[in-house]
Structures are given as C-alpha cells and as structure tokens.
C-alpha atoms as a PDB file:
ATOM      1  CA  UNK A   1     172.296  98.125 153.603  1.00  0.00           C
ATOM      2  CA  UNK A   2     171.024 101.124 151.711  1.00  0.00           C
ATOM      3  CA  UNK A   3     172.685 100.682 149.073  1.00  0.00           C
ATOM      4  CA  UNK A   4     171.386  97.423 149.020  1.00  0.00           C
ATOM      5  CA  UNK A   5     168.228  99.002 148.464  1.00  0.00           C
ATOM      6  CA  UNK A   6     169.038 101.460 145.709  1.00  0.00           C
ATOM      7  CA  UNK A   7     166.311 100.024 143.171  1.00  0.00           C
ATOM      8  CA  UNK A   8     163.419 100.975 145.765  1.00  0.00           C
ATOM      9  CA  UNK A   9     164.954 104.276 146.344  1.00  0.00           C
ATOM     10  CA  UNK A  10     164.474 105.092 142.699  1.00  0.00           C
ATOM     11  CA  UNK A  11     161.074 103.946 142.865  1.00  0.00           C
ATOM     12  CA  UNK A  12     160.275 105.619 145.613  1.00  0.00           C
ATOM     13  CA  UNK A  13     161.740 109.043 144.095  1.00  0.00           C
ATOM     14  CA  UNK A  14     160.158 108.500 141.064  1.00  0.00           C
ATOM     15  CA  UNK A  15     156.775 108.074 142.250  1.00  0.00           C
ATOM     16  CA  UNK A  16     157.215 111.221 144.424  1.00  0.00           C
ATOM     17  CA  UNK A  17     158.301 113.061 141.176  1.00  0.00           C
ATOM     18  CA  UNK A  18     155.325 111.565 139.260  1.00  0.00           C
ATOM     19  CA  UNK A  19     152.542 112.956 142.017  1.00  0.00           C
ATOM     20  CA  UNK A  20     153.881 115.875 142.695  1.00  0.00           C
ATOM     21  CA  UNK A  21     153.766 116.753 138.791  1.00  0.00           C
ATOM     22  CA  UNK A  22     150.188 115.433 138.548  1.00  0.00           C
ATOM     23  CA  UNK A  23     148.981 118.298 141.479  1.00  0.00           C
ATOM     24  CA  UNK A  24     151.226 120.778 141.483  1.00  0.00           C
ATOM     25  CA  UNK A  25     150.782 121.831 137.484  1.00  0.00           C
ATOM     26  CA  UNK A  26     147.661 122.753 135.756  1.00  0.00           C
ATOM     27  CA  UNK A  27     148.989 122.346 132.375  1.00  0.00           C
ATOM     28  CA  UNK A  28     147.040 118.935 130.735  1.00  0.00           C
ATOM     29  CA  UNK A  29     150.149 117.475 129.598  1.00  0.00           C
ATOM     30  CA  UNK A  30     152.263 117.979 132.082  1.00  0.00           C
ATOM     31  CA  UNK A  31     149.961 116.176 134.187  1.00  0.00           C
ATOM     32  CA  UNK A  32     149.806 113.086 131.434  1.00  0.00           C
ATOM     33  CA  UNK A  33     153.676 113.029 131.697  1.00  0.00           C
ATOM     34  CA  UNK A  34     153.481 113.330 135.557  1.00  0.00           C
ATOM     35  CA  UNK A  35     151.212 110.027 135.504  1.00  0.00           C
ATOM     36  CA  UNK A  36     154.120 107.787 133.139  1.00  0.00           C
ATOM     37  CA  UNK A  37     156.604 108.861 135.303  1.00  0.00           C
ATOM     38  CA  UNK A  38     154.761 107.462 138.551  1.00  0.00           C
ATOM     39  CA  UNK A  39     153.230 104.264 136.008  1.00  0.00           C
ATOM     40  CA  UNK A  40     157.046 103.635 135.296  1.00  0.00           C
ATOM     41  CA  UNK A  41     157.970 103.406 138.832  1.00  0.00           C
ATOM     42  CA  UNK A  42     155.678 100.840 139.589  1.00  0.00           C
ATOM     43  CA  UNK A  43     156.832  99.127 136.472  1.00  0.00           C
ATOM     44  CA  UNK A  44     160.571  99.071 137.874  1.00  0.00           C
ATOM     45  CA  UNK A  45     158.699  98.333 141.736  1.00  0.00           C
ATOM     46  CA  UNK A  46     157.131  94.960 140.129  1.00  0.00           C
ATOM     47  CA  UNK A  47     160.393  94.149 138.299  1.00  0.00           C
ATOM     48  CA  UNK A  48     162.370  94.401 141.284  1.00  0.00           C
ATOM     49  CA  UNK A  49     160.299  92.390 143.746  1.00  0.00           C
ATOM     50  CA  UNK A  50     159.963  89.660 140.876  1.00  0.00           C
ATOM     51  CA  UNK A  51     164.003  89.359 140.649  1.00  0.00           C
ATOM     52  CA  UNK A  52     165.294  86.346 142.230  1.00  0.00           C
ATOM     53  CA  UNK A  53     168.867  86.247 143.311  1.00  0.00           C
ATOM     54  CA  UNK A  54     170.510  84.176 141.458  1.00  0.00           C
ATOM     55  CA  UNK A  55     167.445  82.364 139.664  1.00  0.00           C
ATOM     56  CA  UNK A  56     167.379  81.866 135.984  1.00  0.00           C
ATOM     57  CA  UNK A  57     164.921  81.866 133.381  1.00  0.00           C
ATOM     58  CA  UNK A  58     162.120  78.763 134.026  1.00  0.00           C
ATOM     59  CA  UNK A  59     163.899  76.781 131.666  1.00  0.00           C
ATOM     60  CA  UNK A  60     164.545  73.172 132.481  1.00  0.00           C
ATOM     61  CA  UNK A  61     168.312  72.706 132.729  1.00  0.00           C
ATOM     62  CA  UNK A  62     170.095  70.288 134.118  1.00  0.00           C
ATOM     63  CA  UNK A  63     171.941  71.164 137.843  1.00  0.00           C
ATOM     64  CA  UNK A  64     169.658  74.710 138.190  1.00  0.00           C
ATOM     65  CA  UNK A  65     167.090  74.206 140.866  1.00  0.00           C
ATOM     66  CA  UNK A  66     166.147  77.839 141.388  1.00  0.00           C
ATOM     67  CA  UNK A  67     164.016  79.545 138.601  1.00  0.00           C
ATOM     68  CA  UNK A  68     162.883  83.690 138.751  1.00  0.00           C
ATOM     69  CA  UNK A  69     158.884  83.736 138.269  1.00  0.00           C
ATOM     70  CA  UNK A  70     158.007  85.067 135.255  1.00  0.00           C
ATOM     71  CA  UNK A  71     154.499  85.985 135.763  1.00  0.00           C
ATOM     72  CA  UNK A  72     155.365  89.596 136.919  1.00  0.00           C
ATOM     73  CA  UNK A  73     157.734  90.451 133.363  1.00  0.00           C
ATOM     74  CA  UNK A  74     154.598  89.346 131.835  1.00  0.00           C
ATOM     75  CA  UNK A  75     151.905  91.453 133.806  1.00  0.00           C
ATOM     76  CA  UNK A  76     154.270  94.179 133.178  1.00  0.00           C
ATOM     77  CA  UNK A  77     154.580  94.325 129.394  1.00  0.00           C
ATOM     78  CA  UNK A  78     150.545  93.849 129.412  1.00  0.00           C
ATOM     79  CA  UNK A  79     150.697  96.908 131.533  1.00  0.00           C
ATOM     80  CA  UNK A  80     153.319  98.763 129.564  1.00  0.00           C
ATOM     81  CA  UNK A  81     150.865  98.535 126.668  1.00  0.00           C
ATOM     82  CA  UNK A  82     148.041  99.621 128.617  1.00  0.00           C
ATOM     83  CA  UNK A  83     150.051 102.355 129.644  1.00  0.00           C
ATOM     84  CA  UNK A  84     150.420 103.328 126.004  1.00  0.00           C
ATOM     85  CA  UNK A  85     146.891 103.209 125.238  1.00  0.00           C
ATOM     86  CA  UNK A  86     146.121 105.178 128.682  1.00  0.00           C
ATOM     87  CA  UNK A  87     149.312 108.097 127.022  1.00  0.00           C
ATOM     88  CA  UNK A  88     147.375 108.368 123.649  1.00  0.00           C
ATOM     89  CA  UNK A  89     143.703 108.300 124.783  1.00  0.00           C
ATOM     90  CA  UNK A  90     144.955 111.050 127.209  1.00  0.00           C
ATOM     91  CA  UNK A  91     146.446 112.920 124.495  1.00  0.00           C
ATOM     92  CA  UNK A  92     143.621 112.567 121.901  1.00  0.00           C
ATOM     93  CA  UNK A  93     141.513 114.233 124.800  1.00  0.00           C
ATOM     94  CA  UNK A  94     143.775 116.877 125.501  1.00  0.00           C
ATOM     95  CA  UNK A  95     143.426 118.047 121.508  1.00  0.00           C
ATOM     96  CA  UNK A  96     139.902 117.858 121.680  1.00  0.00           C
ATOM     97  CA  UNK A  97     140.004 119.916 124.527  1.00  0.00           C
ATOM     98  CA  UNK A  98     141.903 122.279 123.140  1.00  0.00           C
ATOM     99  CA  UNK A  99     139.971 122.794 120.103  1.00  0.00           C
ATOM    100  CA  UNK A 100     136.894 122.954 122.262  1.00  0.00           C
ATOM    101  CA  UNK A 101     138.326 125.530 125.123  1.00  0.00           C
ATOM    102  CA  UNK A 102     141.316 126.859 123.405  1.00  0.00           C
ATOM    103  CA  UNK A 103     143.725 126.414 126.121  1.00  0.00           C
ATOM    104  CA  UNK A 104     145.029 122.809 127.757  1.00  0.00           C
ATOM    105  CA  UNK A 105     145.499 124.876 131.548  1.00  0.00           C
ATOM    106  CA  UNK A 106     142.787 123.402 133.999  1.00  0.00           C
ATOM    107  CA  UNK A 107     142.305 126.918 135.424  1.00  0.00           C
ATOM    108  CA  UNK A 108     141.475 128.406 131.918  1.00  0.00           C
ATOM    109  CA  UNK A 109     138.790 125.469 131.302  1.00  0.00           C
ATOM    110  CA  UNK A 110     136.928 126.089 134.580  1.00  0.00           C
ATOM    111  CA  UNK A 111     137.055 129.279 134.217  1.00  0.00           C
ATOM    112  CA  UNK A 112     135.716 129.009 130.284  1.00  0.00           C
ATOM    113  CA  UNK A 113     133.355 126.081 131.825  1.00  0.00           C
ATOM    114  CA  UNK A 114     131.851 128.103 134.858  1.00  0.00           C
ATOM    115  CA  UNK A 115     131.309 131.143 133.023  1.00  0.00           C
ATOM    116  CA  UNK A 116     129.021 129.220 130.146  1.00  0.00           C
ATOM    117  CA  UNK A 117     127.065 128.385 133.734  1.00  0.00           C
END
C-alpha cells in the first residue's frame, strides 16, 4: 500500500525540501530555488490526482469508455509558465537588489536598511 503511494511521497518530500529552503537560508536565491522546488511538487501533486487508471486521452475511439480529464495538464502548463515568469521577475529583483545593497543575504539588507533609519 505504500508503495502504492510513492508519487505523493515525493510530493510530500519535495515540498518539505522546498519550505525548509525558503526559511532556513537567508541567501535571495537560494530562497527563489527553494520556492520551484515546492511550485514543482504541486505540479507533480496536480498531475497525479488528474491520472486516471487506465483512461486515455479524451479522444473519441471506438470500444474506450473511460477518458483521463485533461483540464488539470492544462492548468498545469499555464502554471509552469507562470512559474517562469514568477523565477525571472524574482531574479531581475534580486540584481537590482544587489546593485542597490551590495549583497543578496537578507541579514546584510536589514542591516544596510535599518541603519539608513
């Protein structure tokens, strides 16, 4: 039975990765790669659920009466886009940050940022 359920595992794991990489480091990219990894494992929780067992494509054929739901594949390639949008907006701030502050560690910018106070 657990085995059975090897795909949520993963998800599960990743996600855990994902968060602990957005709190535990300072570091600005770190923290951008710490959000993909927990963005992909929702991707691969949506693609999971939306897997039928034994459905095929919604294609009419002749003698297949169960179909997989392609609505969810969909979502998730709008989101997968979004997602790389999300990665370079994230990034473009992180330079200008850097240029501005000198440094991409959230301690060093507070510190920069409360001092100027």
């Amino acid at each position: 039975m657990i085995l059975g359920l090897y795909n949520y595992w993963v998800v599960v794991v990743l996600m855990m990765i994902g968060l602990y990489i957005v709190i535990a480091h300072g570091n600005l990219i770190k923290k951008i790669v710490g959000l993909n990894i927990f963005q992909t494992s929702v991707f691969i929780l949506y693609i999971s659920i939306a897997k039928v067992e034994g459905g095929t494509a919604p294609i009419l054929i002749d003698g297949v009466i169960q179909y997989s739901n392609p609505l969810p594949h969909v979502l998730i390639l709008t989101a997968i886009v979004v997602g790389i949008a999300t990665t370079a907006l994230g990034l473009a701030l992180t330079v200008r940050i850097k240029e501005a502050y000198g440094s991409i560690e959230e301690d060093e910018i507070q510190a920069k940022d409360n001092k100027e106070c």
